[in-house]
C-alpha atoms as a PDB file:
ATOM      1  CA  UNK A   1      85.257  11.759  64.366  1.00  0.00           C
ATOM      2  CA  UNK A   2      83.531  12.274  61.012  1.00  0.00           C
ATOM      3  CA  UNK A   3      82.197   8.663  58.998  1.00  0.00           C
ATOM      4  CA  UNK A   4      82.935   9.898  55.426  1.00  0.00           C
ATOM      5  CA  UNK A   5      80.761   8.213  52.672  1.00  0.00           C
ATOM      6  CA  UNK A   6      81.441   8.282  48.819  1.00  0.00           C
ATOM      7  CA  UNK A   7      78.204   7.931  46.740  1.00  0.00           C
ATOM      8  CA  UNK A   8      79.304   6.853  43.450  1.00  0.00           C
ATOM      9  CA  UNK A   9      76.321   7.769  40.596  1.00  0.00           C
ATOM     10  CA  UNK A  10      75.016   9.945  43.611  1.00  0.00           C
ATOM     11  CA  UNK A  11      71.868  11.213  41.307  1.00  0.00           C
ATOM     12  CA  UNK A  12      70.326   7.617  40.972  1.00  0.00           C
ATOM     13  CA  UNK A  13      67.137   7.058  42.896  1.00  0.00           C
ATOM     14  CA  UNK A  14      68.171   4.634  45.755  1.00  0.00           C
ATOM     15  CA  UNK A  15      71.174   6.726  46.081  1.00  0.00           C
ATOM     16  CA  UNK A  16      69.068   9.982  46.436  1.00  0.00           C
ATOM     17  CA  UNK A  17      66.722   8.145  49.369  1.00  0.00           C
ATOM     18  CA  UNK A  18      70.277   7.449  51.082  1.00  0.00           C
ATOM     19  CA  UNK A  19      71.477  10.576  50.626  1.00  0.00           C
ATOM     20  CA  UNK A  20      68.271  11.928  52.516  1.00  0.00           C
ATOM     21  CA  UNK A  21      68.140   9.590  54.993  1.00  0.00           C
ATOM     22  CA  UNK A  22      71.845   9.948  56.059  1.00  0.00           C
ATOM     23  CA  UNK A  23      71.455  13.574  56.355  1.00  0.00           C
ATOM     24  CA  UNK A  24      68.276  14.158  58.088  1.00  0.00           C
ATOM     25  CA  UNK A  25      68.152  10.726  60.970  1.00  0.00           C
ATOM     26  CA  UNK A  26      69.881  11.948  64.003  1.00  0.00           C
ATOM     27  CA  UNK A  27      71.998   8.654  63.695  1.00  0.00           C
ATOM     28  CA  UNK A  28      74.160   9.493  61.382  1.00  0.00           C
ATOM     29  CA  UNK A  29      75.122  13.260  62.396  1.00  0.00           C
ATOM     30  CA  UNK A  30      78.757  11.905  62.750  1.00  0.00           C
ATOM     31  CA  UNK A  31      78.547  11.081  58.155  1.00  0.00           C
ATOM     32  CA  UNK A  32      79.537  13.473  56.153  1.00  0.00           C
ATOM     33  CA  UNK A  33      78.771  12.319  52.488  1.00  0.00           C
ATOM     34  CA  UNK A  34      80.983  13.111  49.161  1.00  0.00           C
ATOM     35  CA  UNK A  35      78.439  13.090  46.054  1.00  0.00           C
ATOM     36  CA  UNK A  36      79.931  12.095  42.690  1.00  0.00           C
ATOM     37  CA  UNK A  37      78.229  12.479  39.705  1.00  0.00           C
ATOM     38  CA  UNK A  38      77.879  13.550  36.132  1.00  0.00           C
ATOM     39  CA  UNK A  39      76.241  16.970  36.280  1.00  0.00           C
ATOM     40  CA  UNK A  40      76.647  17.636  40.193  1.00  0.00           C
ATOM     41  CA  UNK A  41      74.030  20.305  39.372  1.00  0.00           C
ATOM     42  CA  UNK A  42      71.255  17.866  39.792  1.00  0.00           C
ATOM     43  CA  UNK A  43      71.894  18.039  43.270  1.00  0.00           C
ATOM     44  CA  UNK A  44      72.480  21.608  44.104  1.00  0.00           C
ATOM     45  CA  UNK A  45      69.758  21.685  46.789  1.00  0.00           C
ATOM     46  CA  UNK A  46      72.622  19.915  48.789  1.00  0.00           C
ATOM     47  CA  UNK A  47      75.712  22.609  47.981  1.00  0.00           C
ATOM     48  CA  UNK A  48      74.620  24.659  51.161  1.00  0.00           C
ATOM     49  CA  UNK A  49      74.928  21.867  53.688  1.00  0.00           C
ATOM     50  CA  UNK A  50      78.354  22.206  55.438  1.00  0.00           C
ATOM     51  CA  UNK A  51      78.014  17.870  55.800  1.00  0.00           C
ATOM     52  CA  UNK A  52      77.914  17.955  52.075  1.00  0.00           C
ATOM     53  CA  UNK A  53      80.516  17.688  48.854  1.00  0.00           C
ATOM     54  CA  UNK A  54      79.691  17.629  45.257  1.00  0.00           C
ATOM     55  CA  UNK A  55      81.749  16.683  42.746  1.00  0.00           C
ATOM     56  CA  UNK A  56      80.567  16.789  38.964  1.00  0.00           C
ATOM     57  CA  UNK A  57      82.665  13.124  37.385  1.00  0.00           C
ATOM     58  CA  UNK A  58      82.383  10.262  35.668  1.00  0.00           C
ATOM     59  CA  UNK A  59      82.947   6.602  36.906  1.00  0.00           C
ATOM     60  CA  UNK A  60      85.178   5.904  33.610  1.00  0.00           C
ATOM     61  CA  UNK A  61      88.295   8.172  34.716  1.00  0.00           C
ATOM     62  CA  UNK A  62      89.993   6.841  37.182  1.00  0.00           C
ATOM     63  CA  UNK A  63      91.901   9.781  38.093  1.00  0.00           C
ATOM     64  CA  UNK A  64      88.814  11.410  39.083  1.00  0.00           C
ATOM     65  CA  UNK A  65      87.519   8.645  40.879  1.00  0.00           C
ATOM     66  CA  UNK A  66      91.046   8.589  42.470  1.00  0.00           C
ATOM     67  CA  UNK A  67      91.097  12.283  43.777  1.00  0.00           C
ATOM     68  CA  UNK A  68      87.425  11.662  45.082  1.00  0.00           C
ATOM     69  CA  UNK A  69      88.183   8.673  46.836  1.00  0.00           C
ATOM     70  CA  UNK A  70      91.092   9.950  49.514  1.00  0.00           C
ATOM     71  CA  UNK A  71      90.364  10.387  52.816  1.00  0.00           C
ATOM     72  CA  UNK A  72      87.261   8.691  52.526  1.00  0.00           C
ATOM     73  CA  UNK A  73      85.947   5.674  55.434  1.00  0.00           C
ATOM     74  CA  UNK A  74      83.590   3.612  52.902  1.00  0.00           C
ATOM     75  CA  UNK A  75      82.112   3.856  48.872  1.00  0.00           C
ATOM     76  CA  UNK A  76      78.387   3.092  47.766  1.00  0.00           C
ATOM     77  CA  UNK A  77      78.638   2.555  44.501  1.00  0.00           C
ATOM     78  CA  UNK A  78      74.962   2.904  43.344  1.00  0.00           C
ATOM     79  CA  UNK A  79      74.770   1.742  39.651  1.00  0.00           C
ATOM     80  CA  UNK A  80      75.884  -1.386  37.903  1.00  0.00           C
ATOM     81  CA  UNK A  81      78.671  -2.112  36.152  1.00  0.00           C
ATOM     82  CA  UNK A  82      77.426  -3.400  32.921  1.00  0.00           C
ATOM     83  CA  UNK A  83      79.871  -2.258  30.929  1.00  0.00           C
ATOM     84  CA  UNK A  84      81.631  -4.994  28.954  1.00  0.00           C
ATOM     85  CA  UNK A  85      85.356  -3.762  30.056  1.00  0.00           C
ATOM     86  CA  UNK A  86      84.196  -3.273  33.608  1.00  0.00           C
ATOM     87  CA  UNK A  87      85.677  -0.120  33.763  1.00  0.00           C
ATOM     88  CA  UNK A  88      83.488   1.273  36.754  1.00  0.00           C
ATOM     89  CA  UNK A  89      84.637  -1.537  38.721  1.00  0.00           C
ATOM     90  CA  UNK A  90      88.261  -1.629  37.402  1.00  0.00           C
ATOM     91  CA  UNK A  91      88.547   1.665  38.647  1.00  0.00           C
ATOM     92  CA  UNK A  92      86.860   1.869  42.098  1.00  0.00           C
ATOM     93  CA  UNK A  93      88.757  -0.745  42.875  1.00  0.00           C
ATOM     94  CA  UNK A  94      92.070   0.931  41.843  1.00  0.00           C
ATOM     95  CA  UNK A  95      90.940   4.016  43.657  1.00  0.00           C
ATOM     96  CA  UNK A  96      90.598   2.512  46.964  1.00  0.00           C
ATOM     97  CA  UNK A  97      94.108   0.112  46.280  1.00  0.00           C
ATOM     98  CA  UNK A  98      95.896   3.591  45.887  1.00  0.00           C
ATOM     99  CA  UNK A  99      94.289   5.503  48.413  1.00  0.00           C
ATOM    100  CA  UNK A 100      94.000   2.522  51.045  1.00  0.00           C
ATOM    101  CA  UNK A 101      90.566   2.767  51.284  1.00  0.00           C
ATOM    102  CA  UNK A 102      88.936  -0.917  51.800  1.00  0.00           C
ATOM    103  CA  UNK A 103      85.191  -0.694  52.748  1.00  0.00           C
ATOM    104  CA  UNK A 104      82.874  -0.793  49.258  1.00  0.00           C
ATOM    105  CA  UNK A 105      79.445  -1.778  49.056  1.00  0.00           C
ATOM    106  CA  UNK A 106      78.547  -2.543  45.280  1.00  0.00           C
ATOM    107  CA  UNK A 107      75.134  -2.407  43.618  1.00  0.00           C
ATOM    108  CA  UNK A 108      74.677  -5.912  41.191  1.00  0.00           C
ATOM    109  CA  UNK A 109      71.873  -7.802  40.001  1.00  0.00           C
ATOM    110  CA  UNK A 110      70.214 -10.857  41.100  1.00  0.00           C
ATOM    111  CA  UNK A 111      70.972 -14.344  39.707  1.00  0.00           C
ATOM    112  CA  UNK A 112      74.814 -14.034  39.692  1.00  0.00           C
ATOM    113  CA  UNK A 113      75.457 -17.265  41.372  1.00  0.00           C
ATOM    114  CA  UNK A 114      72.018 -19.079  39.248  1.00  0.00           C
ATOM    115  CA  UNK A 115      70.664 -18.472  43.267  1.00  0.00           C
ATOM    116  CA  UNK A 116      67.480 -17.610  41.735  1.00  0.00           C
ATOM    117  CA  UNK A 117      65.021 -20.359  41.344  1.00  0.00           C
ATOM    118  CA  UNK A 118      62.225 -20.932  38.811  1.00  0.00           C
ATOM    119  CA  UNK A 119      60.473 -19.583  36.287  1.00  0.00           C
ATOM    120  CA  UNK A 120      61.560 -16.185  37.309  1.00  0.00           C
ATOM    121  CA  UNK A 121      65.147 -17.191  37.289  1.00  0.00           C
ATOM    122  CA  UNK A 122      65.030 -18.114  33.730  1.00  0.00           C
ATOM    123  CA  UNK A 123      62.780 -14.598  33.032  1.00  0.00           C
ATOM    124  CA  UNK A 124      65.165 -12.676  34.957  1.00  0.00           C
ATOM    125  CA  UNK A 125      68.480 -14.653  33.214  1.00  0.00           C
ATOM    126  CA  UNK A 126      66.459 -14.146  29.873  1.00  0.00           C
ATOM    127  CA  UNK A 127      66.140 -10.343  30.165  1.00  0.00           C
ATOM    128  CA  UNK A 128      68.912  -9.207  31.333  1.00  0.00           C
ATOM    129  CA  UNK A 129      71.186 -10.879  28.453  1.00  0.00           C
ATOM    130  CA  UNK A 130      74.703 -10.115  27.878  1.00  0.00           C
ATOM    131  CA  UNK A 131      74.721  -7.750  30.634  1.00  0.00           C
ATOM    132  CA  UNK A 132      74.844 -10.516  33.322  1.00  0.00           C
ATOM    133  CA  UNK A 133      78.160 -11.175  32.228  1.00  0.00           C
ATOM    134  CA  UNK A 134      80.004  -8.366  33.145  1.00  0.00           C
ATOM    135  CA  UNK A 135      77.267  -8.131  36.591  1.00  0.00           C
ATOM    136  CA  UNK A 136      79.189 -11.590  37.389  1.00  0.00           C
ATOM    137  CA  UNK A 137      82.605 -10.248  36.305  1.00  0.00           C
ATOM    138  CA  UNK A 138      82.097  -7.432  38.252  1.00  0.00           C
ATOM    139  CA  UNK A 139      81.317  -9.652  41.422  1.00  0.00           C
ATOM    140  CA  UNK A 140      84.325 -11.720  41.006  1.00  0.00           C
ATOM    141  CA  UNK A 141      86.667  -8.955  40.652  1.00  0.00           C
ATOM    142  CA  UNK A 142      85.680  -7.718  43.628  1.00  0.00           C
ATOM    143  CA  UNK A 143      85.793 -11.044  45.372  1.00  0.00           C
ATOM    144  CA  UNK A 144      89.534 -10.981  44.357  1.00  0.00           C
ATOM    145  CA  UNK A 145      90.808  -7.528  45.207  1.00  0.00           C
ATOM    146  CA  UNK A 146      91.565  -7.937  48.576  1.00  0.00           C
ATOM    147  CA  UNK A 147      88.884  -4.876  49.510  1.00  0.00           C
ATOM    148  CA  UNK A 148      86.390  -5.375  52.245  1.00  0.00           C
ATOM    149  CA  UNK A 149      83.367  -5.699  50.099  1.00  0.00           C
ATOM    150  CA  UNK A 150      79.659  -6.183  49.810  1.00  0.00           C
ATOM    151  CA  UNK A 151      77.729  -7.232  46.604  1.00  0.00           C
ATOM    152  CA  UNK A 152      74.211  -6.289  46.340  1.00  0.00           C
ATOM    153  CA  UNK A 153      72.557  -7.843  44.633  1.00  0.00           C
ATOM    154  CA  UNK A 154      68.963  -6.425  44.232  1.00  0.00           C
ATOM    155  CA  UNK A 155      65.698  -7.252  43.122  1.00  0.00           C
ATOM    156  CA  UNK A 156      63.491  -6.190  40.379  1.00  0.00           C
ATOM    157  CA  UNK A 157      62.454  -2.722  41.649  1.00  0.00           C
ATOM    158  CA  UNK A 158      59.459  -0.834  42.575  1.00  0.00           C
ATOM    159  CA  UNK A 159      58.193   2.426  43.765  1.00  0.00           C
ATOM    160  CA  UNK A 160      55.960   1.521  46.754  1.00  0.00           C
ATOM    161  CA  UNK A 161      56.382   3.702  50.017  1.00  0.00           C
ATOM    162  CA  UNK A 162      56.984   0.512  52.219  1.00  0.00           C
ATOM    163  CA  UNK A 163      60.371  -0.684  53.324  1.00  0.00           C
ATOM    164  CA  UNK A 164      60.032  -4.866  53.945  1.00  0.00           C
ATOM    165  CA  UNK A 165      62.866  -7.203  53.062  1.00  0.00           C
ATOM    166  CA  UNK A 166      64.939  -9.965  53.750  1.00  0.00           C
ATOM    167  CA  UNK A 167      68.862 -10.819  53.397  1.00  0.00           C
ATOM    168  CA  UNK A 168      69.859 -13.736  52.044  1.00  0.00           C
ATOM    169  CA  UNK A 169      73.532 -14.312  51.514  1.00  0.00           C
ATOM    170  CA  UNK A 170      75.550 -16.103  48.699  1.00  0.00           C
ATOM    171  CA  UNK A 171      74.692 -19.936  49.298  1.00  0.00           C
ATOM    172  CA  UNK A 172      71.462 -19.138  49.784  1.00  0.00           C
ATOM    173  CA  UNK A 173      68.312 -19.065  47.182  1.00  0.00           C
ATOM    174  CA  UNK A 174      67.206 -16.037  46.468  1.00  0.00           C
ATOM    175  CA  UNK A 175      63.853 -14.693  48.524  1.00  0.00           C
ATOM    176  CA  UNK A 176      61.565 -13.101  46.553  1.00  0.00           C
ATOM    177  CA  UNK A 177      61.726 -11.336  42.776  1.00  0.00           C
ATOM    178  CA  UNK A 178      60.713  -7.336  43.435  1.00  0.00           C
ATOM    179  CA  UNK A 179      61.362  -5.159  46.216  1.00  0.00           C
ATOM    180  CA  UNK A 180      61.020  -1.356  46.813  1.00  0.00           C
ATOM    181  CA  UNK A 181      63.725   1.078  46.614  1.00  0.00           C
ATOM    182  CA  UNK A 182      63.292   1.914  50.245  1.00  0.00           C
ATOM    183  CA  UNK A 183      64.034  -1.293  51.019  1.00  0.00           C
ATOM    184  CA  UNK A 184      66.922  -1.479  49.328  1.00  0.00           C
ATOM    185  CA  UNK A 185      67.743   2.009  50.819  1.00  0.00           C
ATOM    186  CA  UNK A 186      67.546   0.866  54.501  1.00  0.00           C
ATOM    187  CA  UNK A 187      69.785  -2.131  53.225  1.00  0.00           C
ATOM    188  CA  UNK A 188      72.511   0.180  52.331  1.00  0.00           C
ATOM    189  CA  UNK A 189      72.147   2.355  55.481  1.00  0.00           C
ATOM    190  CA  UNK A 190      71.686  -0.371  57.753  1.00  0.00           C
ATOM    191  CA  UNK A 191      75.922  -1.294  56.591  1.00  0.00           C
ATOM    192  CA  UNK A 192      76.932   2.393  56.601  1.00  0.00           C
ATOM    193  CA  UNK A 193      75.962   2.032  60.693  1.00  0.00           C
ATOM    194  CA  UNK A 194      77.105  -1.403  60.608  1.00  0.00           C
ATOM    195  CA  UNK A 195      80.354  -1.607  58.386  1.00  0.00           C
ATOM    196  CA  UNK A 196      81.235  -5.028  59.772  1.00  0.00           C
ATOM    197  CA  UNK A 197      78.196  -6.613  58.868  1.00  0.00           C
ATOM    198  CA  UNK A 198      78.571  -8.636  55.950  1.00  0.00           C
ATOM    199  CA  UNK A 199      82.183  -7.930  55.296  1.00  0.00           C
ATOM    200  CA  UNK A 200      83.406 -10.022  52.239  1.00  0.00           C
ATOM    201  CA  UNK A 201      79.930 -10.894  51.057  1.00  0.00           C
ATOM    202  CA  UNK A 202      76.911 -10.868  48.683  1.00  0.00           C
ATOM    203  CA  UNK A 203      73.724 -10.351  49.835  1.00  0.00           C
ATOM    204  CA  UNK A 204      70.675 -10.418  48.255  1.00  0.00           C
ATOM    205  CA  UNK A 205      67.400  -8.069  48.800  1.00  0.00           C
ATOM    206  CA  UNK A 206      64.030  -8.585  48.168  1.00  0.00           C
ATOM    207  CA  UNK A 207      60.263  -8.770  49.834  1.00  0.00           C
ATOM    208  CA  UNK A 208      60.168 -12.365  50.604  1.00  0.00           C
ATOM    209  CA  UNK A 209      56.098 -11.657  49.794  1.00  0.00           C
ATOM    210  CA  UNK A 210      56.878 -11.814  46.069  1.00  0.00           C
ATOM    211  CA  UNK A 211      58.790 -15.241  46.634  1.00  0.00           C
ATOM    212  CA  UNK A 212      56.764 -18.042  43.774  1.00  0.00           C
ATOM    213  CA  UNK A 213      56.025 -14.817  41.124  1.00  0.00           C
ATOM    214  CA  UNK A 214      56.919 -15.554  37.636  1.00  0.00           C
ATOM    215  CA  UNK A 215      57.433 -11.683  37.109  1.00  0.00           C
ATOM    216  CA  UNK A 216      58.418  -8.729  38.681  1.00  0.00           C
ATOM    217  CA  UNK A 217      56.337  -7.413  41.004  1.00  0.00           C
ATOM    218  CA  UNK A 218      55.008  -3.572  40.868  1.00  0.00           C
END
């Protein structure tokens, strides 16, 4: 039986490594993926493969999120909702409560819960401003929804072709300030294979190597 994934902002760069990965590691044969995106053209090297659906949206209408959303097993949604309504998250989480879909993993920032310690926590709580309010808003609306969720909450990113991490969960501090997008890739697809795993959560993910930095790490 076919594992169908929603990739929500399926053009973003982590999304894109997913994307790849899912499709080509002889794992996950049994996933077929549904692509949603402004301008599903950006991915038309995909429209050929019969594991593949592309559908040109936008986060903000909930009907189209809606019509994407049935029949689907679990949602990445791979961009933030920094939007001061939280209208990305207000929706994908109406989606799934009218379709009876319940598995979402959620991209956030780090430093929701103040879990980052430091100078970096202040640098990082500094910089990202008034969008960390509607990151935290995001996180507790999914927290009450009743939807089998998992925040991620990532690190500063980088580029490197390396994929080294660590999880820490909510009560923990967070390890680390940077990470690479692969990492942060393999984080994603490690839960697509492993739904269970941190059901009802928020994890964070960073290299542990950059713990003690007072700035991102590229």
């Amino acid at each position: 039986m076919m594992k169908k994934v929603l990739i929500l902002a399926a053009n973003g760069q982590i999304a894109r490594i997913v994307e790849q990965r899912l499709l080509t590691e002889p794992a996950f044969q049994d996933v077929a993926l549904t692509l949603f995106l402004r301008k599903a053209s950006r991915l038309a090297q995909l429209a050929e493969n019969d594991r593949v659906t592309l559908i040109d949206g936008d986060i903000t209408d909930v009907a189209s999120v809606t019509k994407a959303m049935a029949g689907q097993t679990m949602v990445f949604v791979a961009v933030v909702d920094h939007d001061a309504n939280n209208r990305l998250t207000r929706n994908v989480i109406a989606a799934m409560q009218a379709t009876g879909v319940k598995r979402v993993l959620f991209t956030n920032v780090l430093g929701l819960y103040h879990e980052v310690p430091g100078e970096f926590g202040r640098w990082n709580e500094a910089t990202i401003g008034s969008g960390m309010a509607s990151a935290r808003q995001s996180d507790a609306l999914l927290a009450a929804s009743g939807l089998d969720y998992t925040t991620l909450r990532l690190p500063w990113l980088n580029d490197r072709d390396e994929v080294t991490y660590s999880v820490t969960t909510k009560d923990q501090p967070y390890a680390g300030v940077s990470g690479s997008r692969q990492s942060v890739a393999d984080g994603v697809v490690r839960l697509i294979a492993d739904p269970n795993a941190y059901n009802r959560d928020s994890i964070g993910i960073a290299d542990p190597a950059t713990q003690g930095q007072d700035r991102p790490v590229y």
